[in-house]
Structures are given as C-alpha cells and as structure tokens.
N, C-alpha and C. Protein backbone atom coordinates (compact mmCIF):
# COMPACT_ATOMS: atom_id res chain seq x y z
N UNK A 1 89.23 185.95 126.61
CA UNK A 1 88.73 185.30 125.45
C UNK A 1 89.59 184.10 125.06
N UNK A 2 91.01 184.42 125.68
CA UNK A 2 91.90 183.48 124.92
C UNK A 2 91.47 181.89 125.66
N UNK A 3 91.16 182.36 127.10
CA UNK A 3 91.18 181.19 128.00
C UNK A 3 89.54 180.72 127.31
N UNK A 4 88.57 181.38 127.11
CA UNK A 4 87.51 180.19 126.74
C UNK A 4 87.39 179.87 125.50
N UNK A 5 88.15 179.97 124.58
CA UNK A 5 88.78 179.18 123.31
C UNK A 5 89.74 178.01 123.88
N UNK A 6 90.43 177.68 124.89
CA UNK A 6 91.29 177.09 125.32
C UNK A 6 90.28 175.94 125.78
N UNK A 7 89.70 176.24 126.95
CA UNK A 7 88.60 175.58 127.31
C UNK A 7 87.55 174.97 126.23
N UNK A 8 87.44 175.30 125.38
CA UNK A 8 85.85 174.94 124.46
C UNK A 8 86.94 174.16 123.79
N UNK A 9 88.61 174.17 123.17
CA UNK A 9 89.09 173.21 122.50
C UNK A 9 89.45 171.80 123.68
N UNK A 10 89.63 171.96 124.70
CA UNK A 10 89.56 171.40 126.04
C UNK A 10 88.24 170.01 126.01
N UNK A 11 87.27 170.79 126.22
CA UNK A 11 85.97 169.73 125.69
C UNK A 11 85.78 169.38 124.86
N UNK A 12 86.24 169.98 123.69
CA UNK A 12 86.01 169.20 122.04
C UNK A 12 86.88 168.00 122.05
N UNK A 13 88.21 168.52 122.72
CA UNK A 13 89.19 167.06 122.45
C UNK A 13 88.41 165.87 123.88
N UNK A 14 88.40 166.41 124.39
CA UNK A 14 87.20 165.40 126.07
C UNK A 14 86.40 164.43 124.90
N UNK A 15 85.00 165.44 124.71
CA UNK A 15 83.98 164.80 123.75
C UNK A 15 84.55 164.13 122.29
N UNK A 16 85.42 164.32 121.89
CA UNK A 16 86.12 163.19 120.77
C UNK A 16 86.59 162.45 121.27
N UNK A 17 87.56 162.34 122.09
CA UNK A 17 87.68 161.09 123.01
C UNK A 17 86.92 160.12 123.04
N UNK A 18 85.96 160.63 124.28
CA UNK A 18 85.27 159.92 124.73
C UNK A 18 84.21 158.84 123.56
N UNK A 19 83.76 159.75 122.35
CA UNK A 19 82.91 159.19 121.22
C UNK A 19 83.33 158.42 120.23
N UNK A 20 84.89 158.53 120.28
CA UNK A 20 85.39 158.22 119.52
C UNK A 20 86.33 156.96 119.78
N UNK A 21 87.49 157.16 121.09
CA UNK A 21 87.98 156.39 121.33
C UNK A 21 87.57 155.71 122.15
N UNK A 22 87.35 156.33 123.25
CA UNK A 22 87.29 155.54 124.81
C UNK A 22 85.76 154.50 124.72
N UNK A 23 84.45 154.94 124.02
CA UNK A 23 83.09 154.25 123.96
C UNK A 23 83.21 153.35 123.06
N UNK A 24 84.14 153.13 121.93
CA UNK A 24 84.01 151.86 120.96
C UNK A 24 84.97 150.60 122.12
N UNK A 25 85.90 151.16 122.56
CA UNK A 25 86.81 150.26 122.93
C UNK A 25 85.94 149.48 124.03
N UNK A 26 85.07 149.90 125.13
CA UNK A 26 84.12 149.74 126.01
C UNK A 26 83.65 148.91 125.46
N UNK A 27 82.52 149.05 124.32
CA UNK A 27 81.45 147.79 123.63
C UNK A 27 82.24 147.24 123.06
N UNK A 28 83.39 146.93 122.51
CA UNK A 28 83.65 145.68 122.31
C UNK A 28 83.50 144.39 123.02
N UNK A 29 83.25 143.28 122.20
CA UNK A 29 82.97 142.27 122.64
C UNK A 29 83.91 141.43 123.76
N UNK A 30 84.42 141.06 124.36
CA UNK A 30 85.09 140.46 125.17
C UNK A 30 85.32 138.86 124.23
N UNK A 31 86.60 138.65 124.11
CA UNK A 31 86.37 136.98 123.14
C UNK A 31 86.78 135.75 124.47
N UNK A 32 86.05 134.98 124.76
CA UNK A 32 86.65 133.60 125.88
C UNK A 32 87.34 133.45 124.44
N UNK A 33 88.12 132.10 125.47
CA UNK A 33 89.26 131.10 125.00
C UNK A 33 89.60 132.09 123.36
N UNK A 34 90.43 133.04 123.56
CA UNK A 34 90.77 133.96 122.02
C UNK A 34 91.95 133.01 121.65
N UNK A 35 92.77 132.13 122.42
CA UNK A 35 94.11 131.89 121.91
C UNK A 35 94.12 130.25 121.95
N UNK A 36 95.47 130.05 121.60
CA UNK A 36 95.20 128.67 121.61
C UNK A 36 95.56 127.68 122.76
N UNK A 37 95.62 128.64 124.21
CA UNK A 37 95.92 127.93 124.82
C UNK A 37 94.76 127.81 125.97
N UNK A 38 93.92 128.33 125.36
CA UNK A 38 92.20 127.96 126.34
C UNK A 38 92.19 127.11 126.14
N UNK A 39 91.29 126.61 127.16
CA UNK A 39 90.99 125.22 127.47
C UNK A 39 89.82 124.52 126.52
N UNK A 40 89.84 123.69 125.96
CA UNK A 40 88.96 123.17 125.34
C UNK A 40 88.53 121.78 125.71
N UNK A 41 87.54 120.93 125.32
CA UNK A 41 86.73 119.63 125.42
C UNK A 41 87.05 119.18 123.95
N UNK A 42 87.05 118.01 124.17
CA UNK A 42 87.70 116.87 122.96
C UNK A 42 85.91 116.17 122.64
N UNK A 43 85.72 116.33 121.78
CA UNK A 43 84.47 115.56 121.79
C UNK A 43 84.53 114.78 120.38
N UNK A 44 84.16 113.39 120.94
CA UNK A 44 84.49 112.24 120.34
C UNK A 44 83.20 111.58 119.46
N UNK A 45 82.65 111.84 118.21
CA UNK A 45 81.25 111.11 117.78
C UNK A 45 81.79 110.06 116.86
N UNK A 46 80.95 108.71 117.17
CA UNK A 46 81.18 107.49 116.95
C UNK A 46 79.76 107.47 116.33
N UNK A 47 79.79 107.01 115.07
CA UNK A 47 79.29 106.54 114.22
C UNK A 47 79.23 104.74 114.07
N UNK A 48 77.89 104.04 114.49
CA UNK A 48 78.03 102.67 114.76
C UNK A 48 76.57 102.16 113.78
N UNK A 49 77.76 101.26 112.59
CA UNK A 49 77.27 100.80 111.53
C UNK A 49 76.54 99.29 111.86
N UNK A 50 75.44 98.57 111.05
CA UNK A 50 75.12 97.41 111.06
C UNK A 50 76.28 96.79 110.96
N UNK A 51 77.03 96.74 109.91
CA UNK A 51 78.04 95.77 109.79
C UNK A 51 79.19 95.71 110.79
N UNK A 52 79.01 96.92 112.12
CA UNK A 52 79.89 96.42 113.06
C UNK A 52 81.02 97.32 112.90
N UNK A 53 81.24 98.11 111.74
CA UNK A 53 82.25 99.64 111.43
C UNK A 53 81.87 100.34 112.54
N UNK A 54 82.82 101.15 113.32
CA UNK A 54 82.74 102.20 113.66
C UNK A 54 83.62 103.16 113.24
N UNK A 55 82.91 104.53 112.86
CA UNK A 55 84.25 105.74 112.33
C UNK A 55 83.72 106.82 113.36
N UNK A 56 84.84 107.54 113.78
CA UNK A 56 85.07 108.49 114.91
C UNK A 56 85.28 109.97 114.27
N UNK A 57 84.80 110.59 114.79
CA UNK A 57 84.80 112.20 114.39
C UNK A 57 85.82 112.76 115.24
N UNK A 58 86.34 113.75 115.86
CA UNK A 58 86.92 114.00 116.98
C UNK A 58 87.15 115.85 116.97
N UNK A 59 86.41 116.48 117.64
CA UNK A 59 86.47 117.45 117.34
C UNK A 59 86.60 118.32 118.65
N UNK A 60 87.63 119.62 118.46
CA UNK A 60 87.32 120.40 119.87
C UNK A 60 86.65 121.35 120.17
N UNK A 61 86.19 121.74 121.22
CA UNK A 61 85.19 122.62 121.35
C UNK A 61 85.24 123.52 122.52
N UNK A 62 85.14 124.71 122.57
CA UNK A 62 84.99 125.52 123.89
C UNK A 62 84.21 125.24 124.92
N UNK A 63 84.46 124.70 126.23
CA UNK A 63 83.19 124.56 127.23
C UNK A 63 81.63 125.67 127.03
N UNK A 64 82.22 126.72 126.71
CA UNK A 64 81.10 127.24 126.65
C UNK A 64 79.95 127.06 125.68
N UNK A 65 80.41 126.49 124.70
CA UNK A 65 79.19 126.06 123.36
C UNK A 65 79.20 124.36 123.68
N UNK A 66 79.46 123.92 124.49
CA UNK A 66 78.91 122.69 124.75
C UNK A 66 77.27 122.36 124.91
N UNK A 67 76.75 123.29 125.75
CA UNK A 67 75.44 123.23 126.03
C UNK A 67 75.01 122.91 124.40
N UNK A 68 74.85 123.94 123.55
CA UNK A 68 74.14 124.25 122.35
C UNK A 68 74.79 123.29 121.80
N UNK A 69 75.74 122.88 121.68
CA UNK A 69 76.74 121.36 120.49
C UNK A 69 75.75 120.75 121.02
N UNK A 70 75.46 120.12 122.40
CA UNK A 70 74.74 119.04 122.63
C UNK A 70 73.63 119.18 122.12
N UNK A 71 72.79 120.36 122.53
CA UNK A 71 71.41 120.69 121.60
C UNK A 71 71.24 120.27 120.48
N UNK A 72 71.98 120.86 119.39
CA UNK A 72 72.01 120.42 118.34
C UNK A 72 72.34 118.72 118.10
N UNK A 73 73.37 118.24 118.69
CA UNK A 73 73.15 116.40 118.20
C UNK A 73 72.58 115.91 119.28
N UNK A 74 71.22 116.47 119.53
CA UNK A 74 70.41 115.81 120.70
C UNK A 74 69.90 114.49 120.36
N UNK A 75 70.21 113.88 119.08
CA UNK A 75 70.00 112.37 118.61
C UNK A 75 71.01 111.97 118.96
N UNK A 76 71.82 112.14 118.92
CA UNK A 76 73.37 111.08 119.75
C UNK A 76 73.44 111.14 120.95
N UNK A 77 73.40 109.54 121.69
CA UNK A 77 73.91 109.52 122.80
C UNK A 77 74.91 109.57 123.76
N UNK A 78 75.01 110.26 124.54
CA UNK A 78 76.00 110.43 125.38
C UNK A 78 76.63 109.44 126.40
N UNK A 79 78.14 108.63 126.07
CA UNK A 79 78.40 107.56 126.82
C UNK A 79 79.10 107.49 127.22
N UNK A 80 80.06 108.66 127.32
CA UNK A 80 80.93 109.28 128.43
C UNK A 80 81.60 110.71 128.77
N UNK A 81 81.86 110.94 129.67
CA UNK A 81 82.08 112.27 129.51
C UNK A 81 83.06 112.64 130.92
N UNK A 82 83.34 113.58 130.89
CA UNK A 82 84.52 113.99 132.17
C UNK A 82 84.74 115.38 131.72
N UNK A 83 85.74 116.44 132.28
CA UNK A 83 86.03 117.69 132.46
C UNK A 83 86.94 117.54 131.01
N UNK A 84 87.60 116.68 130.24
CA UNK A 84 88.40 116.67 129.30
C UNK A 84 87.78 116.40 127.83
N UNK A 85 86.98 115.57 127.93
CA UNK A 85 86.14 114.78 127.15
C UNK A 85 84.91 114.38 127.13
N UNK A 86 84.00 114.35 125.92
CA UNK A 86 83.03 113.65 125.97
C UNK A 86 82.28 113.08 124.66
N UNK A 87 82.17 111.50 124.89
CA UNK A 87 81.96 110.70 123.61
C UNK A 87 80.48 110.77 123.17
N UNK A 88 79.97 110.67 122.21
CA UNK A 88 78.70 110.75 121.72
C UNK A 88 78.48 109.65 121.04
N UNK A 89 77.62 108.61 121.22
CA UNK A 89 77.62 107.70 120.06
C UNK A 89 76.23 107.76 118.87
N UNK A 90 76.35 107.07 117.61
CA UNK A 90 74.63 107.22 117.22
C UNK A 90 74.97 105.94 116.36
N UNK A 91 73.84 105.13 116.46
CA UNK A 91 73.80 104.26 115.88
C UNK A 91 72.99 104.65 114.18
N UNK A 92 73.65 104.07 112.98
CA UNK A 92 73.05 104.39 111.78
C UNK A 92 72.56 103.16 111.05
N UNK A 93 71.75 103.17 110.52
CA UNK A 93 70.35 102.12 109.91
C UNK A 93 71.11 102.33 108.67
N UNK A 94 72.13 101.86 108.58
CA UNK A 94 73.00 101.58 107.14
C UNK A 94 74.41 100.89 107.21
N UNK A 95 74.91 100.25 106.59
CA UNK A 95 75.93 99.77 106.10
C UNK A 95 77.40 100.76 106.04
N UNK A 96 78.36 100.81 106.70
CA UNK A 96 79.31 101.70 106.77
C UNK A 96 79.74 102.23 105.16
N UNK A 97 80.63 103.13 105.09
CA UNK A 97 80.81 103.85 103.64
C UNK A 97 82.07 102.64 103.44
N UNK A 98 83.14 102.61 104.38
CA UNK A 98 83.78 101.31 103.73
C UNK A 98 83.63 100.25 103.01
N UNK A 99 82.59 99.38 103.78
CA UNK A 99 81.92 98.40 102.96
C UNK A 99 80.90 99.10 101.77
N UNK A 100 80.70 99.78 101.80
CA UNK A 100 79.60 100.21 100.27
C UNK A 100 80.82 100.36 99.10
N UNK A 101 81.79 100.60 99.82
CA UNK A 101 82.92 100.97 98.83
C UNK A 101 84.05 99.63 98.14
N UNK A 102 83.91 98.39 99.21
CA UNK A 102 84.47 97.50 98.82
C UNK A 102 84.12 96.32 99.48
N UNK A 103 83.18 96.38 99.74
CA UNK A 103 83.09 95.02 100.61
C UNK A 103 82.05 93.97 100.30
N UNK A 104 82.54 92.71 100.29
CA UNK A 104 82.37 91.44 99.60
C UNK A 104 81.84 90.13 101.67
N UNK A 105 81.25 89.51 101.09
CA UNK A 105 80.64 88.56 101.67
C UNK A 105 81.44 87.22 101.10
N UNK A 106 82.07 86.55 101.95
CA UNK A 106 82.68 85.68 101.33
C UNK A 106 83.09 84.40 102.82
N UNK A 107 83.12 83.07 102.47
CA UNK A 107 83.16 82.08 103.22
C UNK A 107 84.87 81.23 103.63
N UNK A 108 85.14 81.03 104.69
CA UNK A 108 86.38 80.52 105.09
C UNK A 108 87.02 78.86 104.65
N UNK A 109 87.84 78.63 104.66
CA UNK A 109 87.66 77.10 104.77
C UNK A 109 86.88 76.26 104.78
N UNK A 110 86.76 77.09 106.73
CA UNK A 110 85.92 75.84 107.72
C UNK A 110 84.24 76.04 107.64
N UNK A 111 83.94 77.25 106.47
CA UNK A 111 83.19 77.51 105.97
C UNK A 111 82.03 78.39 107.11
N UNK A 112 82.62 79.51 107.87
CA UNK A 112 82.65 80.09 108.26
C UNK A 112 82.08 81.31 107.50
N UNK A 113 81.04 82.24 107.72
CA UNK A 113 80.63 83.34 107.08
C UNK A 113 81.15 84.09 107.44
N UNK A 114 81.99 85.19 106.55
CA UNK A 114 82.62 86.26 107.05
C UNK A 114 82.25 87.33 105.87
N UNK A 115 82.77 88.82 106.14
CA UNK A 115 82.91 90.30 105.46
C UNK A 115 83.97 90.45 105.04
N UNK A 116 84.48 90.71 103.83
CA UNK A 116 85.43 91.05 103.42
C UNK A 116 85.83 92.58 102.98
N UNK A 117 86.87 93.28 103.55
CA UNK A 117 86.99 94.76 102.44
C UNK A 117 87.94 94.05 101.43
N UNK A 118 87.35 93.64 100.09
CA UNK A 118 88.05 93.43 99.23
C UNK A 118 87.51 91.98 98.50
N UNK A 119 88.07 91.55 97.80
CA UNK A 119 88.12 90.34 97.46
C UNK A 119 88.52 88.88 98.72
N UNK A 120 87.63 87.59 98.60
CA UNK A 120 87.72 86.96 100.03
C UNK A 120 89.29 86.61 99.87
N UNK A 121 89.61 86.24 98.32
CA UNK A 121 90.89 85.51 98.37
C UNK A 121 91.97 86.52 98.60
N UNK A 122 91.92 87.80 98.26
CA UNK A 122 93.23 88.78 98.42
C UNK A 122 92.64 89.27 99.56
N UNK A 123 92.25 89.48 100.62
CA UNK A 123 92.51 90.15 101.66
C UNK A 123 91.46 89.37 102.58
N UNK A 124 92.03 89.83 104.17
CA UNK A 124 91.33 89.17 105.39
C UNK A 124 90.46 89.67 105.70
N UNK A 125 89.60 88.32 106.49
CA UNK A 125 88.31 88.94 107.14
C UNK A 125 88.20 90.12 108.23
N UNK A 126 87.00 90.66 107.80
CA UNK A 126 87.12 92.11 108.76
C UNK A 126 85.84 91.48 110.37
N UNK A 127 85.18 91.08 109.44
CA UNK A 127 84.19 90.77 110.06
C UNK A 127 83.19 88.64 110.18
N UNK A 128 83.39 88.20 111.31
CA UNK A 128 82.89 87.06 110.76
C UNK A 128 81.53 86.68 111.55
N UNK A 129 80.25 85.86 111.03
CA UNK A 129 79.28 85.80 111.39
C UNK A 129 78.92 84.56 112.02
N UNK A 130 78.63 83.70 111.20
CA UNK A 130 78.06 81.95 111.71
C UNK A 130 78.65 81.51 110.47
N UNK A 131 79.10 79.83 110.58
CA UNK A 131 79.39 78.47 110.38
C UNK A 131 77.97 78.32 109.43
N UNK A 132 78.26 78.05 108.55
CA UNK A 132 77.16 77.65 107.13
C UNK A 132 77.69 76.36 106.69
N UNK A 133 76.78 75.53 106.71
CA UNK A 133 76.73 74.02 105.41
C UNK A 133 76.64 74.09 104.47
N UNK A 134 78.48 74.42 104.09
CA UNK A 134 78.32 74.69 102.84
C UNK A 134 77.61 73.74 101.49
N UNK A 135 77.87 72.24 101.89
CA UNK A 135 77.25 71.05 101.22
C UNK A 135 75.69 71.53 101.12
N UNK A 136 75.27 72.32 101.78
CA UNK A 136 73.58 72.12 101.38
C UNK A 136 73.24 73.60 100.43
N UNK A 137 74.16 74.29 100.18
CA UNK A 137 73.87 75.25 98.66
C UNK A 137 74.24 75.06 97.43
N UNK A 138 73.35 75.99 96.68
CA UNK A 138 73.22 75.52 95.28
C UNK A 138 74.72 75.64 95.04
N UNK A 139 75.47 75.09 93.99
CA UNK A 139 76.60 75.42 93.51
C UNK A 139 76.64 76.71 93.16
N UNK A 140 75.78 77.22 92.32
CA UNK A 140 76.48 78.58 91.89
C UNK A 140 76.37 79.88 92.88
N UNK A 141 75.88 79.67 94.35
CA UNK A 141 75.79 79.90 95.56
C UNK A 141 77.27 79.69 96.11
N UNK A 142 77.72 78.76 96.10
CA UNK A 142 79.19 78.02 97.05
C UNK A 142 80.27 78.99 96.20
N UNK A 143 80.34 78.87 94.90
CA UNK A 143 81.02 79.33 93.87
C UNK A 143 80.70 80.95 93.93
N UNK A 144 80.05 81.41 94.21
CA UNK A 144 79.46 83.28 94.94
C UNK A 144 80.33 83.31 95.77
N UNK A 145 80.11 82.67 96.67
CA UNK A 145 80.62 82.85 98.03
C UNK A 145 82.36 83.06 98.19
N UNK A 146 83.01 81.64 97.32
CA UNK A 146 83.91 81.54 97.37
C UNK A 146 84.67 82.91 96.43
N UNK A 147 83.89 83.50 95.63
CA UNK A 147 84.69 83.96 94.96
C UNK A 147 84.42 86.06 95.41
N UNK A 148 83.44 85.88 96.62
CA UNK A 148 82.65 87.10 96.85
C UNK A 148 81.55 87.75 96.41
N UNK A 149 80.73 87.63 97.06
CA UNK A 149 79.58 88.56 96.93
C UNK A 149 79.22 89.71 96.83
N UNK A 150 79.08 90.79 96.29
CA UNK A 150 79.56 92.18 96.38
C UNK A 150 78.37 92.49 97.32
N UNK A 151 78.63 93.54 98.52
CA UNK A 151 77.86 94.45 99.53
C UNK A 151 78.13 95.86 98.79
N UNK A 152 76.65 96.54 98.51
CA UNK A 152 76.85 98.25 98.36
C UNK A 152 75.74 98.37 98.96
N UNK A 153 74.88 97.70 99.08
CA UNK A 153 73.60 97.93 100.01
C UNK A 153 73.31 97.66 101.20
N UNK A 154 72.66 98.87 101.84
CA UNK A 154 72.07 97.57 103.11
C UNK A 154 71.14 96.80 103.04
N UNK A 155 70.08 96.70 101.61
CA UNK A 155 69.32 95.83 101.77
C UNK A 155 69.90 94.91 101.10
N UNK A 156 71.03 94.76 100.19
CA UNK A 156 71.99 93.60 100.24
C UNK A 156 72.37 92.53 100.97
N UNK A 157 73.17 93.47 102.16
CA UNK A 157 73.70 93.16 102.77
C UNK A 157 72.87 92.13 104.11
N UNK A 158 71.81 92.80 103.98
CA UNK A 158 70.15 92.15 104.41
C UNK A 158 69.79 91.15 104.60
N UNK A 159 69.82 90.97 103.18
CA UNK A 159 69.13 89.87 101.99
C UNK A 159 69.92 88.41 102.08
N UNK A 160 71.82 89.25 102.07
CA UNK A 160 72.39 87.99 102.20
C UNK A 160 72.54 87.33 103.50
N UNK A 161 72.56 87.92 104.70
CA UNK A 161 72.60 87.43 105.89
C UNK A 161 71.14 86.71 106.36
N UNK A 162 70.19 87.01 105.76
CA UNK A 162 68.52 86.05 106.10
C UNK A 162 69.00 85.13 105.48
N UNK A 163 69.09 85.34 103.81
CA UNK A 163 69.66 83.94 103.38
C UNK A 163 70.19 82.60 104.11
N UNK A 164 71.35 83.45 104.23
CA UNK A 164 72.93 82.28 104.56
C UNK A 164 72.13 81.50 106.35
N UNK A 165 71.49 82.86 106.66
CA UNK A 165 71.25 82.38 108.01
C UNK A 165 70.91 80.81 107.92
N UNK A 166 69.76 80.51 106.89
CA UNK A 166 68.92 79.55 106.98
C UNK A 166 69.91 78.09 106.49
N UNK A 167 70.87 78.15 105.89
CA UNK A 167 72.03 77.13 106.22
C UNK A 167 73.19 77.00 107.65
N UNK A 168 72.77 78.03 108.20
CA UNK A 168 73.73 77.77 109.69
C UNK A 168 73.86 76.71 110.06
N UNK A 169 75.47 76.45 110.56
CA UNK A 169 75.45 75.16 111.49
C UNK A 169 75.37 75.88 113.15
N UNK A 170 74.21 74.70 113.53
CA UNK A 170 73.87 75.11 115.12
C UNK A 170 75.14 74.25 115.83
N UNK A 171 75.24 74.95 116.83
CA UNK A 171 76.49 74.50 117.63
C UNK A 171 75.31 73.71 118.88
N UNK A 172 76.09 72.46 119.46
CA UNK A 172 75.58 72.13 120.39
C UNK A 172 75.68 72.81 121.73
C-alpha cells in the first residue's frame, strides 16, 4: 500500500509539472532582436516642403516589421535602401512648419527674391528665387519687401511668388 501511495504522489508531482511548469514555459512566445544588440535598420523619412525645407525623421526598426512599416507608409517613396538603411521620401502640398513659424519674403540689394526665417534685415537668406525690377513696383510693395512679408500660408506664400514672378528680370 505504502508503494502505491508513493507512486500516485510520483504522478501527481509528474502531472503538476508538466501543467504547471514545463507547458507554460513551452508556449511562450519566443522575442527576435529582445536586446539591444539585435540588429536593426535605420530608416530615414524626409519630409520635402514647397519652399525647399526638408525635415528628417530617423527611426529604428527590426528587419522583421519592415515589410508592414513599409505597408503602412505605402505613400512615401522609397529612394534608397541597403542591408543598413533605408530612406523614404514624401513630398507635402504645404509650406514647411519653420517657415509658417517665421518666415518672411524679403528682397536683396541686387534685388534678388529671397525667404527669410526671420526678419530680411536681421537674419540671412535661407532660400533665394529670381531677380525682380524692383523700379517697376508700387512703393508700398518695394517698402513690403524691404522690410518683409510675412509667410504662414501656403496660399500666401502662393500668391506672393505669382505676383513677384510677373516683375522678373529675364536673364539673357
């Protein structure tokens, strides 16, 4: 009797085991790259503004969710890529957040159209466009210009470049 009490506690500790310890540890999930020294992809999204801004994202990512990353920004194009890296670009139908935030339209000397972040007289051009006659605008136009135009829009920013266009000096 003693031996199949021995035995029946024999299989009870087996069957707890097994239900208890040994079958959770089994279904656990397996984790890729768990540490920080898996390998990852650098992926680079470039954000490319009318006004010629670009701002860069830069983010890393496990090879294995690459597929689905790409899925998901299947609107950005892909313009380079390698085993280390890969850049995404998307072009946006707006005016960068920089310039909405400070940026002025303002003319050079040689009367040169340029972008300013800031005021034209305290800080340099970021961005420059076409050569304008200045002699053929209204004064309180020349006097805009010189003193900055404020950009927060893109249909601003629009508005003033059709404008100015139509005083360009053509180069021979």
């Amino acid at each position: 009797m003693r031996l199949v009490k021995q035995v029946l506690w024999a299989v009870c500790l087996l069957i707890f085991y097994w239900f208890f310890i040994q079958a959770p540890a089994a279904a656990a999930p397996v984790q890729m790259y768990a540490s920080p020294s898996d390998p990852r992809v650098t992926v680079v999204m470039q954000r490319m503004y009318l006004d010629g801004e670009v701002s860069e994202e830069i983010l890393m990512r496990p090879p294995a969710t690459l597929e689905k990353f790409l899925w998901q920004h299947r609107d950005w194009q892909v313009v380079d890529r390698d085993d280390m890296q890969i850049v995404l670009q998307k072009r946006v139908d707006d005016i960068s957040p920089l310039l909405k935030s400070g940026g002025y339209f303002g003319v050079s000397k040689k009367g040169m159209l340029q972008l300013f972040r800031g005021k034209p007289g305290d800080h340099e051009a970021i961005h420059s466009f076409f050569q304008i006659d200045i002699r053929k605008l209204k004064s309180d136009r020349r006097r805009e210009l010189r003193h900055g135009i404020r950009v927060q829009t893109k249909e601003k920013y629009v508005k003033v470049l059709q404008e100015l266009k139509h005083y360009s000096v053509e180069k021979d």
